[in-house]
N, C-alpha and C. Protein backbone atom coordinates (compact mmCIF):
# COMPACT_ATOMS: atom_id res chain seq x y z
N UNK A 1 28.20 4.13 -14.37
CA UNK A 1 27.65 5.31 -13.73
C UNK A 1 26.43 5.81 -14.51
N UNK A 2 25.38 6.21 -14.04
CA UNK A 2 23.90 6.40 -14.31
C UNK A 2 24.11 7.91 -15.06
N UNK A 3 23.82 8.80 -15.86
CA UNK A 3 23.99 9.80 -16.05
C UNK A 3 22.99 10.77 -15.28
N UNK A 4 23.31 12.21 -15.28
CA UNK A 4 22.71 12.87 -14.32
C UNK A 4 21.29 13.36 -15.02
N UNK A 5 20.25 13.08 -14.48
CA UNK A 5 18.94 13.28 -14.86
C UNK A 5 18.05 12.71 -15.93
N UNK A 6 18.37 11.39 -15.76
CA UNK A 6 18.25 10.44 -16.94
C UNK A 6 18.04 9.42 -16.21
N UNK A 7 16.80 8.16 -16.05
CA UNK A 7 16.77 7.39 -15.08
C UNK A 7 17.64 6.23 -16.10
N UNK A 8 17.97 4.94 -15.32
CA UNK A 8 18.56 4.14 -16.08
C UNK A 8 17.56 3.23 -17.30
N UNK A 9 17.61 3.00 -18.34
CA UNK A 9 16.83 1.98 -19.15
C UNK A 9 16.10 0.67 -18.80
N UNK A 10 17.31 -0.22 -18.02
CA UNK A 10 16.90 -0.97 -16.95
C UNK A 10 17.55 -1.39 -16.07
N UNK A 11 16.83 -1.45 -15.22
CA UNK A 11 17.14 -1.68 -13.59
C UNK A 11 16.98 -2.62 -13.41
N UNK A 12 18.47 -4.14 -12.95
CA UNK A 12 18.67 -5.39 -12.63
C UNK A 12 18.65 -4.94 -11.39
N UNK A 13 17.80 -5.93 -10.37
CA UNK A 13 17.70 -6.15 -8.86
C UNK A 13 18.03 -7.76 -8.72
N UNK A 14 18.65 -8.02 -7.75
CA UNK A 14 18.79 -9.37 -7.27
C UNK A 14 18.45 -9.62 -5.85
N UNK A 15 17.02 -10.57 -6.06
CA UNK A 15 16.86 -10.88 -4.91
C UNK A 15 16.85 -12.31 -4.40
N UNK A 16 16.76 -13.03 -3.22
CA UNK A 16 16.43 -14.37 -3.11
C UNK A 16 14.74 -14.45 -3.15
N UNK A 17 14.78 -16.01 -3.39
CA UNK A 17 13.58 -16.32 -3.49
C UNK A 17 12.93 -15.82 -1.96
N UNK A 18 12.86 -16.04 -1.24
CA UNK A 18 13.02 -15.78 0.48
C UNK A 18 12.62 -13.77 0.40
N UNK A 19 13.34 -13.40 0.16
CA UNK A 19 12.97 -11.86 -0.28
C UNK A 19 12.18 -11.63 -0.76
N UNK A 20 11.97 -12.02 -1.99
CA UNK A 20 10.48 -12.12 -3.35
C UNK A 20 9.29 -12.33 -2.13
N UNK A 21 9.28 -13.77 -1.46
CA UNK A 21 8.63 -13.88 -1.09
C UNK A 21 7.44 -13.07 0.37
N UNK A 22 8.97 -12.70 0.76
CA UNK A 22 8.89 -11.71 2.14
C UNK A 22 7.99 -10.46 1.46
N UNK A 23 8.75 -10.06 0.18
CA UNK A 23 7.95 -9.01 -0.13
C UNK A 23 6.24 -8.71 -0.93
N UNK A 24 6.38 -9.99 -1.70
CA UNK A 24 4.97 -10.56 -1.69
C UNK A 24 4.03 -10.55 -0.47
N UNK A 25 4.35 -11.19 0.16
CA UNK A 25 3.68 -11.14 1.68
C UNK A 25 3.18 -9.63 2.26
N UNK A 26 3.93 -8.81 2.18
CA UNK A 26 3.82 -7.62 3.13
C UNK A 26 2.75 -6.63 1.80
N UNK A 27 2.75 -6.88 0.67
CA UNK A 27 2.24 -6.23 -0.26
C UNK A 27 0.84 -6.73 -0.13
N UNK A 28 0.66 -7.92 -0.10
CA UNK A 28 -0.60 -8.53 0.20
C UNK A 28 -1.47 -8.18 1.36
N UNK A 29 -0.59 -8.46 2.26
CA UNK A 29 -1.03 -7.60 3.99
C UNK A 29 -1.28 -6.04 3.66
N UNK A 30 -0.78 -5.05 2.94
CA UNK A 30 -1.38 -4.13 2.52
C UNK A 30 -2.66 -3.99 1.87
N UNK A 31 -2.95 -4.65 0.77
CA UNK A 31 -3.90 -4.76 0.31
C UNK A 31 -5.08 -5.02 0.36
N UNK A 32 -5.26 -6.50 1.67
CA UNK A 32 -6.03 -6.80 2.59
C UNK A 32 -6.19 -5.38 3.72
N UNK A 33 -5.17 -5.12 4.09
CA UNK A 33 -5.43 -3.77 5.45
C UNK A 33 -6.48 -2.71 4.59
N UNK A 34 -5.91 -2.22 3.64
CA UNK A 34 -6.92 -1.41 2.40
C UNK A 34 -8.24 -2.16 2.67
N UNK A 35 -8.74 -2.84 2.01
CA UNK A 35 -10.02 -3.80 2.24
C UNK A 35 -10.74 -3.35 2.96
N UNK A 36 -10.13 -4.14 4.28
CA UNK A 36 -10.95 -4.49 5.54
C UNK A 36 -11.36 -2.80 5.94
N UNK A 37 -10.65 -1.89 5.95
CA UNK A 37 -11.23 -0.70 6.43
C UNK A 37 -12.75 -0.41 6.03
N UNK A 38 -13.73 0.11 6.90
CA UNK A 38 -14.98 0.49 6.53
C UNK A 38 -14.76 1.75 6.21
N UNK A 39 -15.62 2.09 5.14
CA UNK A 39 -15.68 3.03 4.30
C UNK A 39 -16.36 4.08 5.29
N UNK A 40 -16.23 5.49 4.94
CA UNK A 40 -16.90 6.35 5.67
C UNK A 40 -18.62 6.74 5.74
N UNK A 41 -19.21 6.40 6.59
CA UNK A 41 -20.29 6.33 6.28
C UNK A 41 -20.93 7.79 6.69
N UNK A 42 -22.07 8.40 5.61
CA UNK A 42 -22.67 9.46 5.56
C UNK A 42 -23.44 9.64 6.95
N UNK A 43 -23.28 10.59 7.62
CA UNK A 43 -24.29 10.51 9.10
C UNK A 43 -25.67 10.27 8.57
N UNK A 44 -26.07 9.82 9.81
CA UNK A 44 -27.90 9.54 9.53
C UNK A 44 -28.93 10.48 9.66
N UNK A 45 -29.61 11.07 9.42
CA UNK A 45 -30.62 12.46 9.59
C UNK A 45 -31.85 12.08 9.70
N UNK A 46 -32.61 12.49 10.40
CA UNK A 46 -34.49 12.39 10.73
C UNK A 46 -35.04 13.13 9.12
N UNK A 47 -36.04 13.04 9.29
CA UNK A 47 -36.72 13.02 7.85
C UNK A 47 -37.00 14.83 8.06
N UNK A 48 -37.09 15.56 9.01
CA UNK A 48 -36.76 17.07 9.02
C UNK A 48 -35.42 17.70 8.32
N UNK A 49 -34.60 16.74 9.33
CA UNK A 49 -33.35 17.54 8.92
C UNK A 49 -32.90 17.22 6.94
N UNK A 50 -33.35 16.12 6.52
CA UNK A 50 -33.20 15.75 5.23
C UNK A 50 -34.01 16.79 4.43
N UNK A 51 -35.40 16.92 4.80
CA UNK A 51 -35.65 17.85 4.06
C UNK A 51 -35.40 19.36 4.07
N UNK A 52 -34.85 19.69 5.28
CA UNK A 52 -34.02 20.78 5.05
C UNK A 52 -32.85 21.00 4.40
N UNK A 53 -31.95 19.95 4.64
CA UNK A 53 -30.82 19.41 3.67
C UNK A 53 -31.39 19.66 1.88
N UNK A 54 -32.10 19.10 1.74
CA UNK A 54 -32.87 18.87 -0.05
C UNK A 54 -33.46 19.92 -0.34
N UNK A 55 -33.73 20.39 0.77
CA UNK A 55 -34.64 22.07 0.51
C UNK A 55 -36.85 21.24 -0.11
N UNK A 56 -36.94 20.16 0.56
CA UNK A 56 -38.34 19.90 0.42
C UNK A 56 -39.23 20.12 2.11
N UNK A 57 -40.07 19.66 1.15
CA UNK A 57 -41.02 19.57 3.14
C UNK A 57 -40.52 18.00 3.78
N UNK A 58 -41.29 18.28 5.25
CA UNK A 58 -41.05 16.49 5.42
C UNK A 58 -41.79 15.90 4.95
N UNK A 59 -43.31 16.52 4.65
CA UNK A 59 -44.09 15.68 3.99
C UNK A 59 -43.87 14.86 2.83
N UNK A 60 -43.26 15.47 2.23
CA UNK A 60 -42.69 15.15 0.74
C UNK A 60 -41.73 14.02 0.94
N UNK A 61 -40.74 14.11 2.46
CA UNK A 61 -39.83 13.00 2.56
C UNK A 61 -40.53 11.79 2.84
N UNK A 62 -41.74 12.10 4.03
CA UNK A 62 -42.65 10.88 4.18
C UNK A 62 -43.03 10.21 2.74
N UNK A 63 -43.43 10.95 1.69
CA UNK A 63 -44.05 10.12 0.76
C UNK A 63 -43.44 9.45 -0.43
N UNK A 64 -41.73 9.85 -0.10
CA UNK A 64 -40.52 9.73 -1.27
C UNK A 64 -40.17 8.24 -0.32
N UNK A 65 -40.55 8.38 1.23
CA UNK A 65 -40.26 7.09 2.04
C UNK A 65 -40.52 5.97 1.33
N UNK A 66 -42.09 6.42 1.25
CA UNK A 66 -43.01 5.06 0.46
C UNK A 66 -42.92 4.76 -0.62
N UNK A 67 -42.37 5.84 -1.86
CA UNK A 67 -41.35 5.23 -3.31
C UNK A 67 -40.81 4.58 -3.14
N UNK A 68 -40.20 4.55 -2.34
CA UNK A 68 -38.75 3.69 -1.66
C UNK A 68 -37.32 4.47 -1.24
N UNK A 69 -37.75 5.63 -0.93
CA UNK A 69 -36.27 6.38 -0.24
C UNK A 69 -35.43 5.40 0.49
N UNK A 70 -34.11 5.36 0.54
CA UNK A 70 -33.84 4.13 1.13
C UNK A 70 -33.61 4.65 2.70
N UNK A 71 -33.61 4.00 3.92
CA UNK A 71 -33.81 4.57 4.92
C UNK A 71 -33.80 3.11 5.97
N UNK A 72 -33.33 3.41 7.35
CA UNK A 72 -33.24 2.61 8.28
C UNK A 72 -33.88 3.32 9.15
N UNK A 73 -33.92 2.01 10.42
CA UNK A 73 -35.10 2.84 11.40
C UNK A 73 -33.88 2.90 12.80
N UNK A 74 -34.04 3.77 13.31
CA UNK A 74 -33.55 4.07 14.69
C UNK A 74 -34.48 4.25 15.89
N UNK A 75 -35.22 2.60 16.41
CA UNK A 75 -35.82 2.79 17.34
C UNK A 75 -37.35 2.66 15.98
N UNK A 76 -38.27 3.40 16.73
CA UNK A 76 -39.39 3.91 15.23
C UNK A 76 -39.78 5.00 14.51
N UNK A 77 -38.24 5.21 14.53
CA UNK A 77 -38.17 6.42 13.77
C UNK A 77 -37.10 6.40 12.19
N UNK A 78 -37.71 7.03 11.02
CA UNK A 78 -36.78 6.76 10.27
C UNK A 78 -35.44 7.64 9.64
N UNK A 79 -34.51 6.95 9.76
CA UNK A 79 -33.25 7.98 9.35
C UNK A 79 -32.51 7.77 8.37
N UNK A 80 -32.03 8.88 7.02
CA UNK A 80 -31.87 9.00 6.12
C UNK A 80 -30.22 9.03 6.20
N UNK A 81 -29.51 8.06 5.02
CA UNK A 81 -28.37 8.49 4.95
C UNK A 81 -28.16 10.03 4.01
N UNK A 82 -27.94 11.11 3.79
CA UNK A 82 -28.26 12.12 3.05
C UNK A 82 -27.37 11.69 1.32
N UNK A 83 -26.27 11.10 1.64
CA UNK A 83 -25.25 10.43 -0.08
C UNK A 83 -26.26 9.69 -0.50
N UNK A 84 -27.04 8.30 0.56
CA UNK A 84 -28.03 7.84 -0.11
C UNK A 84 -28.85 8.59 -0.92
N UNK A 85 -29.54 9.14 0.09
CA UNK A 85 -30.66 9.77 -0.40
C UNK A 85 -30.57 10.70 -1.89
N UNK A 86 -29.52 11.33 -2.21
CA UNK A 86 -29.50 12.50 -3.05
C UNK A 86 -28.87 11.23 -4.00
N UNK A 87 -28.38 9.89 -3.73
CA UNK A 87 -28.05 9.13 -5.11
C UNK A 87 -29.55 8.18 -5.58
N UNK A 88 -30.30 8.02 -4.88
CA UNK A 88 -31.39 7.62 -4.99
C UNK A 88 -32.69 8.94 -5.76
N UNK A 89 -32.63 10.26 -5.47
CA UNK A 89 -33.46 11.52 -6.26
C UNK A 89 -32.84 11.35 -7.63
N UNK A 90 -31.17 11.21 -7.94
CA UNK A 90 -30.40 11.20 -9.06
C UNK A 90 -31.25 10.29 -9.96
N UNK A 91 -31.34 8.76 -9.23
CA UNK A 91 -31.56 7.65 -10.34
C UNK A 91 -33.12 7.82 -10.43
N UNK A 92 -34.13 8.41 -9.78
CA UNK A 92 -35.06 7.75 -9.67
C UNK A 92 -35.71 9.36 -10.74
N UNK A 93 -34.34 10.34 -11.06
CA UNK A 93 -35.28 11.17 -11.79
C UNK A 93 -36.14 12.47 -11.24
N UNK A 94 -36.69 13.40 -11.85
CA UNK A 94 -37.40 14.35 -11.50
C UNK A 94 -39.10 14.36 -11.66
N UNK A 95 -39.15 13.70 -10.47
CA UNK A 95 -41.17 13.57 -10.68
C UNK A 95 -41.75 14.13 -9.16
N UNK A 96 -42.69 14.32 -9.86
CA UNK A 96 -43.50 14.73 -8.49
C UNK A 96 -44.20 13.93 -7.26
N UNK A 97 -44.40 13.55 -6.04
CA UNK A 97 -44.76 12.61 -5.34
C UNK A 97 -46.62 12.68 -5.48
N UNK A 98 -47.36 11.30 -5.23
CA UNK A 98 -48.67 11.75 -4.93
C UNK A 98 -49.02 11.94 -3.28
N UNK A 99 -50.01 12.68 -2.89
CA UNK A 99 -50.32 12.54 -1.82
C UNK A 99 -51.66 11.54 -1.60
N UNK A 100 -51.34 11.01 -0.29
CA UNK A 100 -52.13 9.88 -0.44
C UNK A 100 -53.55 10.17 0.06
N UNK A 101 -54.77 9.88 -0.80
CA UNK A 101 -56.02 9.96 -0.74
C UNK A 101 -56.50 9.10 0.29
N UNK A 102 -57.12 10.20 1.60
CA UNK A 102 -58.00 9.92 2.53
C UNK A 102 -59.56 9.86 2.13
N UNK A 103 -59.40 8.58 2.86
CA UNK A 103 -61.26 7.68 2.15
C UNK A 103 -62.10 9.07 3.46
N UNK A 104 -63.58 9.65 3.30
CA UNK A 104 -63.92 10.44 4.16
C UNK A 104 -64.47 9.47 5.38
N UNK A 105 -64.55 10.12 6.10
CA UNK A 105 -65.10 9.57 7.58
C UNK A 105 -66.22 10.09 7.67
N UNK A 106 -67.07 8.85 8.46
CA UNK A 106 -68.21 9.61 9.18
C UNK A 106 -68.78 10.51 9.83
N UNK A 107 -68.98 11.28 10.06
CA UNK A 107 -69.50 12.56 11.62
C UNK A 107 -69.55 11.26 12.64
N UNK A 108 -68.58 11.57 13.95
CA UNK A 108 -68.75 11.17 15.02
C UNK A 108 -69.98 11.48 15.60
N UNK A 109 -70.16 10.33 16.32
CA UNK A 109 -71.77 10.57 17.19
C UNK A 109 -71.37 11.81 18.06
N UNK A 110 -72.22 12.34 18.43
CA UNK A 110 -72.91 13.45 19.12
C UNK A 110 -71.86 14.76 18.66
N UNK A 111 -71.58 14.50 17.16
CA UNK A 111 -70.97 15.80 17.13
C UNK A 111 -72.13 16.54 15.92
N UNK A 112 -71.78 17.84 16.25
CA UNK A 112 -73.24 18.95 15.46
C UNK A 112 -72.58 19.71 14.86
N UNK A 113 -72.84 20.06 13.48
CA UNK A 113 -72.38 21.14 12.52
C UNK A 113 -73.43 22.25 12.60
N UNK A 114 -72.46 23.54 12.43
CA UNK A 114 -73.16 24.63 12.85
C UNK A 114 -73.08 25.37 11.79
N UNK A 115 -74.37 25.80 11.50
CA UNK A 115 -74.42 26.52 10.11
C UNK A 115 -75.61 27.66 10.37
N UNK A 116 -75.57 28.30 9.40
CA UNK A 116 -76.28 29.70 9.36
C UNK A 116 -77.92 29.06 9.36
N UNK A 117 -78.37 28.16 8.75
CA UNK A 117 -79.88 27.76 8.36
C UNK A 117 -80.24 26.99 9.91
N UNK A 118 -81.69 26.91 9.73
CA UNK A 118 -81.90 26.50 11.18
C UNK A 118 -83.06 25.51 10.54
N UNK A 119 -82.80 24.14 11.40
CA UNK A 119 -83.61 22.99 10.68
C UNK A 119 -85.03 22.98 10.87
């Protein structure tokens, strides 16, 4: 007799090989079922809603795009996982983005600047 609130030292089980095995089996089939499940994936967000999420502009998301934010396209548009995204700001650190330098353009033909002096 086991005493009361005291588990036993050790615990003899007898099983057949056939049992062992049955139960091997079903432990395994657990383990695999674990597996195969897909993990929960973070919804996807437009590059607005992310930067409202992060508290930046979108501009800033456009140009964190081209660092390499990681991001998929839906159609041609791009959408942010938000877990990504905030584990990707983590590794990549606290820096500032550049904005990208527009080469100037010409004055279109027949357009006229208007200014106070008269030619």
């Amino acid at each position: 007799m086991i005493p009361q609130g005291k588990p036993p030292a050790v615990l003899v089980v007898t099983v057949t090989v056939e049992e062992l095995r049955a139960h091997m089996r079903e432990a395994v089939r657990e383990v695999l079922a674990e597996q195969d499940k897909p993990a929960a994936a973070s919804p996807l967000v437009n590059r607005h809603e992310l930067a409202r999420l992060l508290g930046v502009s979108a501009a800033t998301i456009t140009r964190m795009t081209a660092e390499g934010l990681p991001h998929v396209f839906a159609g041609a548009s791009p959408r942010y996982a938000v877990d990504e995204a905030r584990a990707w700001l983590l590794q990549r650190g606290r820096k500032g983005t550049k904005a990208a330098v527009r080469a100037p353009t010409a004055p279109l033909l027949g357009e006229h600047h208007l200014s106070r002096q008269r030619p």
